[in-house]
N, C-alpha and C. Protein backbone atom coordinates (compact mmCIF):
# COMPACT_ATOMS: atom_id res chain seq x y z
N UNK A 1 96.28 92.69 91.88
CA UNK A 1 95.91 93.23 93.19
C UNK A 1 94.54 92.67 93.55
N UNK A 2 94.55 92.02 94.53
CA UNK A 2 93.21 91.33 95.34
C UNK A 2 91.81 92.87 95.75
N UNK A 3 91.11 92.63 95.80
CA UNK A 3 89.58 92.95 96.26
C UNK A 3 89.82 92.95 98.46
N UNK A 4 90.71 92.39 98.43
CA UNK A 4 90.26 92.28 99.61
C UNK A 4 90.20 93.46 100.53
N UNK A 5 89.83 93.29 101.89
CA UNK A 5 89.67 94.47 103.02
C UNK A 5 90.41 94.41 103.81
N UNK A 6 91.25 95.91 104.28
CA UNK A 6 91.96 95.56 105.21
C UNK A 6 91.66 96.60 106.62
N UNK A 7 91.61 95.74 107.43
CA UNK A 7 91.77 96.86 108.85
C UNK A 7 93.05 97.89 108.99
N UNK A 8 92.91 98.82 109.72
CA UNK A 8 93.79 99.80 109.89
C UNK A 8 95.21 99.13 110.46
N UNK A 9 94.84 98.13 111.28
CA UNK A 9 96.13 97.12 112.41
C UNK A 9 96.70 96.54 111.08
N UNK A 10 96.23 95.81 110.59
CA UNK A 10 96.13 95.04 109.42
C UNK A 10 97.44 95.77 108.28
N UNK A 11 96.77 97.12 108.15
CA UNK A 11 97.72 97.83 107.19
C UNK A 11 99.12 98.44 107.74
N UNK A 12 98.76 98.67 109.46
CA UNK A 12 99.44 99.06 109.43
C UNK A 12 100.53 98.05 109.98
N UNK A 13 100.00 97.02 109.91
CA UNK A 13 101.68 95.84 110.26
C UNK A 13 102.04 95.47 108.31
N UNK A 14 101.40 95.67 107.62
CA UNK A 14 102.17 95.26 106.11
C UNK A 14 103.06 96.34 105.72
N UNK A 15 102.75 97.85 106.54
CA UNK A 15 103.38 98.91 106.11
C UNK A 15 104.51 99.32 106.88
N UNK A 16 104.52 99.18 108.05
CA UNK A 16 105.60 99.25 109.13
C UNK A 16 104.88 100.93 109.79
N UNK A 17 104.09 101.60 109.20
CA UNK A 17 103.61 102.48 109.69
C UNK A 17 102.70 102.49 111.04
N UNK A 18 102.99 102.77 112.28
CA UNK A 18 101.96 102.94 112.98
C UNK A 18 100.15 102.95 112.82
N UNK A 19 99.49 102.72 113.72
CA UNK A 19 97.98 103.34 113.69
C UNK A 19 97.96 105.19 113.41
N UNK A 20 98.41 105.77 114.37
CA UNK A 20 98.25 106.80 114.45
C UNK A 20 99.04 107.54 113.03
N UNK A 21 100.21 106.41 112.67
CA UNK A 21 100.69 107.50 111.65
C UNK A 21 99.83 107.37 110.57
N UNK A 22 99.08 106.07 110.26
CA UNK A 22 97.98 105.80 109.27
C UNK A 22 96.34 107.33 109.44
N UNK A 23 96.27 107.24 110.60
CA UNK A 23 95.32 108.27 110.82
C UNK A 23 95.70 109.66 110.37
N UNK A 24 97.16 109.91 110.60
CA UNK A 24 97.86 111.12 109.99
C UNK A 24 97.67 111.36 108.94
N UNK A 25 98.20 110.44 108.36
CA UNK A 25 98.26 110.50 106.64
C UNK A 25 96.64 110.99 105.95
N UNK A 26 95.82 109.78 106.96
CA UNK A 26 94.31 110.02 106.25
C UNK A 26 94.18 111.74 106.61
N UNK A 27 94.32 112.13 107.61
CA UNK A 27 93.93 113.41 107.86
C UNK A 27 95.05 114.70 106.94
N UNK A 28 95.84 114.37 106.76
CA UNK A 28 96.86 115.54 105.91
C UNK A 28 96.53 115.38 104.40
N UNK A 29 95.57 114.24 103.86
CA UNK A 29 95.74 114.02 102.56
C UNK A 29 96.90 113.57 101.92
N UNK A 30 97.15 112.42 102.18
CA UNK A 30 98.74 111.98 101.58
C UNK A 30 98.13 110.23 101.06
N UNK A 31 96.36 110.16 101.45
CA UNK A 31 95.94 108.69 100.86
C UNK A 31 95.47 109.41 99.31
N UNK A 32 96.09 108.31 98.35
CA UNK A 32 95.58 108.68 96.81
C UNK A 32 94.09 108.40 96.64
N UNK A 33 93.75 107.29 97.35
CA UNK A 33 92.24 106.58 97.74
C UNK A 33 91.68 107.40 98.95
N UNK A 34 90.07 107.32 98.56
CA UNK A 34 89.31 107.80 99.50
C UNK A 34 89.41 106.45 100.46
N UNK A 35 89.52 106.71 102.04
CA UNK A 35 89.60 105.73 103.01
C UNK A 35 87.62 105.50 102.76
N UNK A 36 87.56 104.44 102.91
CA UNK A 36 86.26 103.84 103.12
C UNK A 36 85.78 103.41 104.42
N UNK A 37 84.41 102.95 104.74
CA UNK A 37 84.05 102.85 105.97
C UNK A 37 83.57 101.87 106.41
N UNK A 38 83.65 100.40 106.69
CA UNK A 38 82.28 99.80 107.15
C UNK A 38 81.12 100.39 108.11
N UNK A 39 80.42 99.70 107.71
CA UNK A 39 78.72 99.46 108.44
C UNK A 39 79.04 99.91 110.10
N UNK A 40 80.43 99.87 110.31
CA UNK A 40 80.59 100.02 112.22
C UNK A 40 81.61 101.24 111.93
N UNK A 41 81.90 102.21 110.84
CA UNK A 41 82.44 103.15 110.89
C UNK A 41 83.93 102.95 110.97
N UNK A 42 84.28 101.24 110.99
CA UNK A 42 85.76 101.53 110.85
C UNK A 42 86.49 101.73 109.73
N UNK A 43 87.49 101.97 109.33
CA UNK A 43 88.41 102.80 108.12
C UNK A 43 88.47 101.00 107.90
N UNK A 44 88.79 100.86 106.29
CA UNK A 44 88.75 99.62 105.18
C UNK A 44 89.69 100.09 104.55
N UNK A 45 90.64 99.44 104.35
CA UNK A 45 91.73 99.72 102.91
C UNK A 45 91.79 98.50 102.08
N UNK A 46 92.64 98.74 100.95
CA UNK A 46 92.84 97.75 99.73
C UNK A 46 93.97 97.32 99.80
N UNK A 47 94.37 96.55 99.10
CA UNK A 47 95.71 95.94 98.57
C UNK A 47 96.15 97.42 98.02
N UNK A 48 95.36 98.40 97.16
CA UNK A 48 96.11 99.17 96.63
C UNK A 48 96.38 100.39 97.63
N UNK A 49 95.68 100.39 98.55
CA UNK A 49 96.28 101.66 99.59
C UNK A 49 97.53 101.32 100.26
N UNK A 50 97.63 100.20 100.49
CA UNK A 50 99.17 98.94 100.97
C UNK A 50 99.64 99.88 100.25
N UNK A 51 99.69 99.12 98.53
CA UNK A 51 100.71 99.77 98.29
C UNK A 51 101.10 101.27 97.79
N UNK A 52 100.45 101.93 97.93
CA UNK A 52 100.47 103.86 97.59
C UNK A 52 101.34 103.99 99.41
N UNK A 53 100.94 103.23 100.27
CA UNK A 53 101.28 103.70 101.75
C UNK A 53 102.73 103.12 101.30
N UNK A 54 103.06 102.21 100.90
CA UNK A 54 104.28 101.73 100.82
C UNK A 54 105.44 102.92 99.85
N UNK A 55 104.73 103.25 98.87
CA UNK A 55 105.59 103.92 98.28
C UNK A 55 105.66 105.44 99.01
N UNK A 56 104.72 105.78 99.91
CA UNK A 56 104.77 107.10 100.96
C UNK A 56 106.11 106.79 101.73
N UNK A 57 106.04 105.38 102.16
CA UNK A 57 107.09 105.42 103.19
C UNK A 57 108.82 105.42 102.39
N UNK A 58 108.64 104.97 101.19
CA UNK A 58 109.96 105.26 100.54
C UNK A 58 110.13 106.77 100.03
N UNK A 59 109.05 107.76 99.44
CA UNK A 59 108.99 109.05 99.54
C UNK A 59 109.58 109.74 101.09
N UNK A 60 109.40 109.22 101.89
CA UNK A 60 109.51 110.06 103.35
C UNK A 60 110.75 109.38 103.61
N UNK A 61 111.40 108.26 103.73
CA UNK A 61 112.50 108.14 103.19
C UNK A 61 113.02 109.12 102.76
N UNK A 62 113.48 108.63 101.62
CA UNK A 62 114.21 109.91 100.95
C UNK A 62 114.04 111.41 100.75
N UNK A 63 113.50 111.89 101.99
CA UNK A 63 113.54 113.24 102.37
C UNK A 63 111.89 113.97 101.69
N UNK A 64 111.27 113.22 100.97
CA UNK A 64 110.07 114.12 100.58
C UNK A 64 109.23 114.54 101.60
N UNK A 65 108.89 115.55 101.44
CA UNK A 65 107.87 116.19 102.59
C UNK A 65 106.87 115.92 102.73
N UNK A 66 105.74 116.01 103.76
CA UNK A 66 104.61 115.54 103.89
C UNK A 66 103.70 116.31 102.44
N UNK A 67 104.25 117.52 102.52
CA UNK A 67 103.42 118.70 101.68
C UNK A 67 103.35 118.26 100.38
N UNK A 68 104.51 118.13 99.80
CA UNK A 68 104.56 117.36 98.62
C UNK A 68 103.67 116.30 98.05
N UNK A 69 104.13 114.84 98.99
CA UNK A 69 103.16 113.75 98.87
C UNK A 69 101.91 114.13 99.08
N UNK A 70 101.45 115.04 99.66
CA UNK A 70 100.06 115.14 99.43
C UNK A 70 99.67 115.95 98.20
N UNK A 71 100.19 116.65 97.50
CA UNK A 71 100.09 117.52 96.48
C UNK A 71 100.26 116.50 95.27
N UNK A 72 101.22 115.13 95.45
CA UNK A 72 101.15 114.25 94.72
C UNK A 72 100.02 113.29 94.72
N UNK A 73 99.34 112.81 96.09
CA UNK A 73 98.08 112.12 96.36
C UNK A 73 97.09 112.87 95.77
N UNK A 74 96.99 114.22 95.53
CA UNK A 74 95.60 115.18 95.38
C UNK A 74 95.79 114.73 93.70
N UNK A 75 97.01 114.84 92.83
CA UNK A 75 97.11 114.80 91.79
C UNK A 75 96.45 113.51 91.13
N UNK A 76 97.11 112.28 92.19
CA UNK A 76 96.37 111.47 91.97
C UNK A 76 95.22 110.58 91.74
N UNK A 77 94.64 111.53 92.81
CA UNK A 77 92.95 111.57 93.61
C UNK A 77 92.29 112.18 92.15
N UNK A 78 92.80 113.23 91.64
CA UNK A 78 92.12 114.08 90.55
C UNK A 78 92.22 113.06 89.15
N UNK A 79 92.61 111.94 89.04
CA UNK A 79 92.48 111.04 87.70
C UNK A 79 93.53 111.81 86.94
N UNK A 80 93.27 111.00 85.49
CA UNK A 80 94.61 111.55 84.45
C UNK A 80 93.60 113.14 84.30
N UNK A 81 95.22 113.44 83.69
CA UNK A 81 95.05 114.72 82.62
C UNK A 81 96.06 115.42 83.35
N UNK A 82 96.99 114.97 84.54
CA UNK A 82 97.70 115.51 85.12
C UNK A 82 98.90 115.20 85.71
N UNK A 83 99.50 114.05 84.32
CA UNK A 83 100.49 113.62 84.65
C UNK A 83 101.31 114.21 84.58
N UNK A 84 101.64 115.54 83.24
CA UNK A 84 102.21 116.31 83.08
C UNK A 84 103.60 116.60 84.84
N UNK A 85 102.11 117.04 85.51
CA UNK A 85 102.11 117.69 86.69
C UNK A 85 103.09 116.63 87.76
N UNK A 86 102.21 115.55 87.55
CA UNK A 86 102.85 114.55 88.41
C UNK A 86 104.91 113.92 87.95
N UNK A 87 105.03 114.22 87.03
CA UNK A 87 106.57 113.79 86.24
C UNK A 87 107.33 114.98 87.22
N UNK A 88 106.91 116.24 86.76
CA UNK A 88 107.42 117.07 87.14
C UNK A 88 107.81 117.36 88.54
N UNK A 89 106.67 116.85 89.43
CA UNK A 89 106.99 116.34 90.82
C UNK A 89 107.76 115.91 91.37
N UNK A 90 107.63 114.56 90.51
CA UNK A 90 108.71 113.42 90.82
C UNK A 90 110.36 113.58 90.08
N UNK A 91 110.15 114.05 89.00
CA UNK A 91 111.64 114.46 88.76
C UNK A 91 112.33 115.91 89.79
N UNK A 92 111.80 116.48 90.13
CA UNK A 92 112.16 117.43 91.24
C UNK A 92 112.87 116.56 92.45
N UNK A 93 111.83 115.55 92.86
CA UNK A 93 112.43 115.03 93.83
C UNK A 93 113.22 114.23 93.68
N UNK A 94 114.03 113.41 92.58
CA UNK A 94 114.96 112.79 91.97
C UNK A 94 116.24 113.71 92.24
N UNK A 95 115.88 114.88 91.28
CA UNK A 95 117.12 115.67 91.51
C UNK A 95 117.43 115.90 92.98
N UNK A 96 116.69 116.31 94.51
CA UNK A 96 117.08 116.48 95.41
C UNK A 96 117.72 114.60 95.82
N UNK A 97 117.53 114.06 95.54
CA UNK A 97 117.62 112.48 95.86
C UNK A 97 118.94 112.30 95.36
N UNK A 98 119.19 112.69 94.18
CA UNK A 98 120.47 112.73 93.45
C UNK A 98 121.56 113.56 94.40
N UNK A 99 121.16 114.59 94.27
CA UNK A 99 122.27 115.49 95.04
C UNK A 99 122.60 114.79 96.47
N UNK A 100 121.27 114.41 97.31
CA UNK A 100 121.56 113.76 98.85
C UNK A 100 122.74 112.56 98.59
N UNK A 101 122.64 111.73 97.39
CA UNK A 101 123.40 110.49 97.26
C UNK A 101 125.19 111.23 96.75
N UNK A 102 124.80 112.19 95.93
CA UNK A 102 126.37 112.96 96.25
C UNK A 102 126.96 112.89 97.00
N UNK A 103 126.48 113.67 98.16
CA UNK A 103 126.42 114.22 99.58
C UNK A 103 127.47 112.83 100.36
N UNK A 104 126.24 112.20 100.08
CA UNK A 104 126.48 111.14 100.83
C UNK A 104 128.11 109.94 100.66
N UNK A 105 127.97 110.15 99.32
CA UNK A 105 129.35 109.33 98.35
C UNK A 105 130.51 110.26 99.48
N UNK A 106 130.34 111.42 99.23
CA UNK A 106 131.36 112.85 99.49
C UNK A 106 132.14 111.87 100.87
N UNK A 107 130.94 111.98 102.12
CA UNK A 107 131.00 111.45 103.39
C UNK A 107 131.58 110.07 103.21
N UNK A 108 130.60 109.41 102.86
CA UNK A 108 131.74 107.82 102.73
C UNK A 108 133.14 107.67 102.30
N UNK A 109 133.36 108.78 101.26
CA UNK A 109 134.77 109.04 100.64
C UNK A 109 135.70 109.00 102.00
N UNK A 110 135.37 109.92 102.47
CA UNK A 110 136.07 110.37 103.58
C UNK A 110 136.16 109.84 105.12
N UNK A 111 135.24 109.13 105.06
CA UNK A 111 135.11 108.12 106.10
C UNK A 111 135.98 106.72 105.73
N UNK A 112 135.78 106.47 104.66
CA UNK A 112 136.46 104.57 104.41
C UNK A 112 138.42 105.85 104.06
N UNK A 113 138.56 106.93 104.00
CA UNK A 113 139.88 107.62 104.05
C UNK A 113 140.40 107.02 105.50
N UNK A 114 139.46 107.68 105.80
CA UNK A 114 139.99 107.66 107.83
C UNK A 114 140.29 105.92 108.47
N UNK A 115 139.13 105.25 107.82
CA UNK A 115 139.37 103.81 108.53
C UNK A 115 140.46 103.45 107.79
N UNK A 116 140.80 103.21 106.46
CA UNK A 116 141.99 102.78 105.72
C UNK A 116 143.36 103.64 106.80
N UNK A 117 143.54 105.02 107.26
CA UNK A 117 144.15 105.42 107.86
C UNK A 117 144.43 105.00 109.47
N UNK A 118 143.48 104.62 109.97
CA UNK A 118 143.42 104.14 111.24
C UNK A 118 143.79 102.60 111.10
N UNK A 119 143.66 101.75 109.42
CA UNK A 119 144.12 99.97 109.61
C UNK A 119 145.31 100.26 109.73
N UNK A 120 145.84 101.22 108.91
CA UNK A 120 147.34 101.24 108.48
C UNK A 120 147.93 101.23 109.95
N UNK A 121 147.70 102.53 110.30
CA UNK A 121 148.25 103.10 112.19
C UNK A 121 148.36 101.44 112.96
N UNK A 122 146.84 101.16 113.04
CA UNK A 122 147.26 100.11 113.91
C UNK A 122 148.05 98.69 113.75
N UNK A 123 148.21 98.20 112.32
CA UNK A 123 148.49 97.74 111.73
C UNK A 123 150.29 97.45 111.57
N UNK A 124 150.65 98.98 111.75
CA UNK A 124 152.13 99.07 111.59
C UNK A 124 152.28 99.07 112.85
N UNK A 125 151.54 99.66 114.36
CA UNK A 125 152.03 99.44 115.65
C UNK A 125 152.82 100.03 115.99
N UNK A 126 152.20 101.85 115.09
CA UNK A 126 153.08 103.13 115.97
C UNK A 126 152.16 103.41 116.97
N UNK A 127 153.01 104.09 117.89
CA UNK A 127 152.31 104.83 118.60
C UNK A 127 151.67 106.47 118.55
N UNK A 128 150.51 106.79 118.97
CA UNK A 128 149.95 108.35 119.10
C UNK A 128 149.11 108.27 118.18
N UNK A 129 148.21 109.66 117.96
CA UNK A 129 146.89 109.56 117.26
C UNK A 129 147.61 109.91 115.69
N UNK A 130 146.61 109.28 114.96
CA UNK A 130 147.59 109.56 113.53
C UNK A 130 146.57 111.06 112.85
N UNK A 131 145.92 111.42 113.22
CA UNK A 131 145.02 112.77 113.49
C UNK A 131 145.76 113.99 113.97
N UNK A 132 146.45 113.70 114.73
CA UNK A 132 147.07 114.96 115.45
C UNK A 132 148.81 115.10 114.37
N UNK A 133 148.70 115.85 113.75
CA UNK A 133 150.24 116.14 113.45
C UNK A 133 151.22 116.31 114.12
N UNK A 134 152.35 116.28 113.38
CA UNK A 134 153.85 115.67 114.65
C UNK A 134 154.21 116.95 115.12
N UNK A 135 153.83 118.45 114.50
CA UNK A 135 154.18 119.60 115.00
C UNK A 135 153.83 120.02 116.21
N UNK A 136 152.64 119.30 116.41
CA UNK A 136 151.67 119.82 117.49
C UNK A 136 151.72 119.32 119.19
């Protein structure tokens, strides 16, 4: 990881995050790094705030809450002795991550059901919805 400085525009085109959502974050506590300042008061980031912002945006992704990631940034902010804390975090949110990808299998199941059902229909070149039963 480089030394170098980055402007807020700067970070926020490597991150896909907005300005304002970068200002968010600084203000909710969700940066693991203290934001720094130049000499003209503007906000400076690192290569390593890139990437802590990068892994925020795959956290918020996959459903983690703002509340969380910051409870994970504070952990971080606080140095070791609290990884304990931090596993436990992150395996919590695994398991909800796990279950969403269930979820999700469940839905696709049942969706690639319906299109395989709808090649067949059109395929054989009956007529009527193949949805509606013949009783009805």
């Amino acid at each position: 990881m480089s030394d170098e400085q980055l402007s807020i525009g700067q970070v926020a085109e490597r991150t896909g995050l907005s300005v304002h959502t970068l200002r968010l974050y600084e203000r909710e506590g969700l940066l693991a790094g203290e934001v720094r300042r130049d000499s003209s008061g503007r906000r400076v980031y690192t290569g390593w705030d890139v990437e802590w912002l990068a892994n925020c945006v795959k956290f918020r992704a996959s459903g983690m809450p703002l509340a969380t990631i910051a409870h994970l940034a504070r952990l971080v902010r606080d140095g070791s002795g609290n990884e304990g804390e931090r596993l436990e975090l992150l395996r919590a949110h695994r398991h909800h991550v796990v279950a969403q990808l269930d979820q999700l299998q469940d839905c696709l199941a049942l969706i690639d059901a319906k299109v395989r059902s709808y090649e067949a229909h059109l395929a054989a070149g009956v007529g009527g919805d193949p949805w509606v039963s013949a009783g009805r």
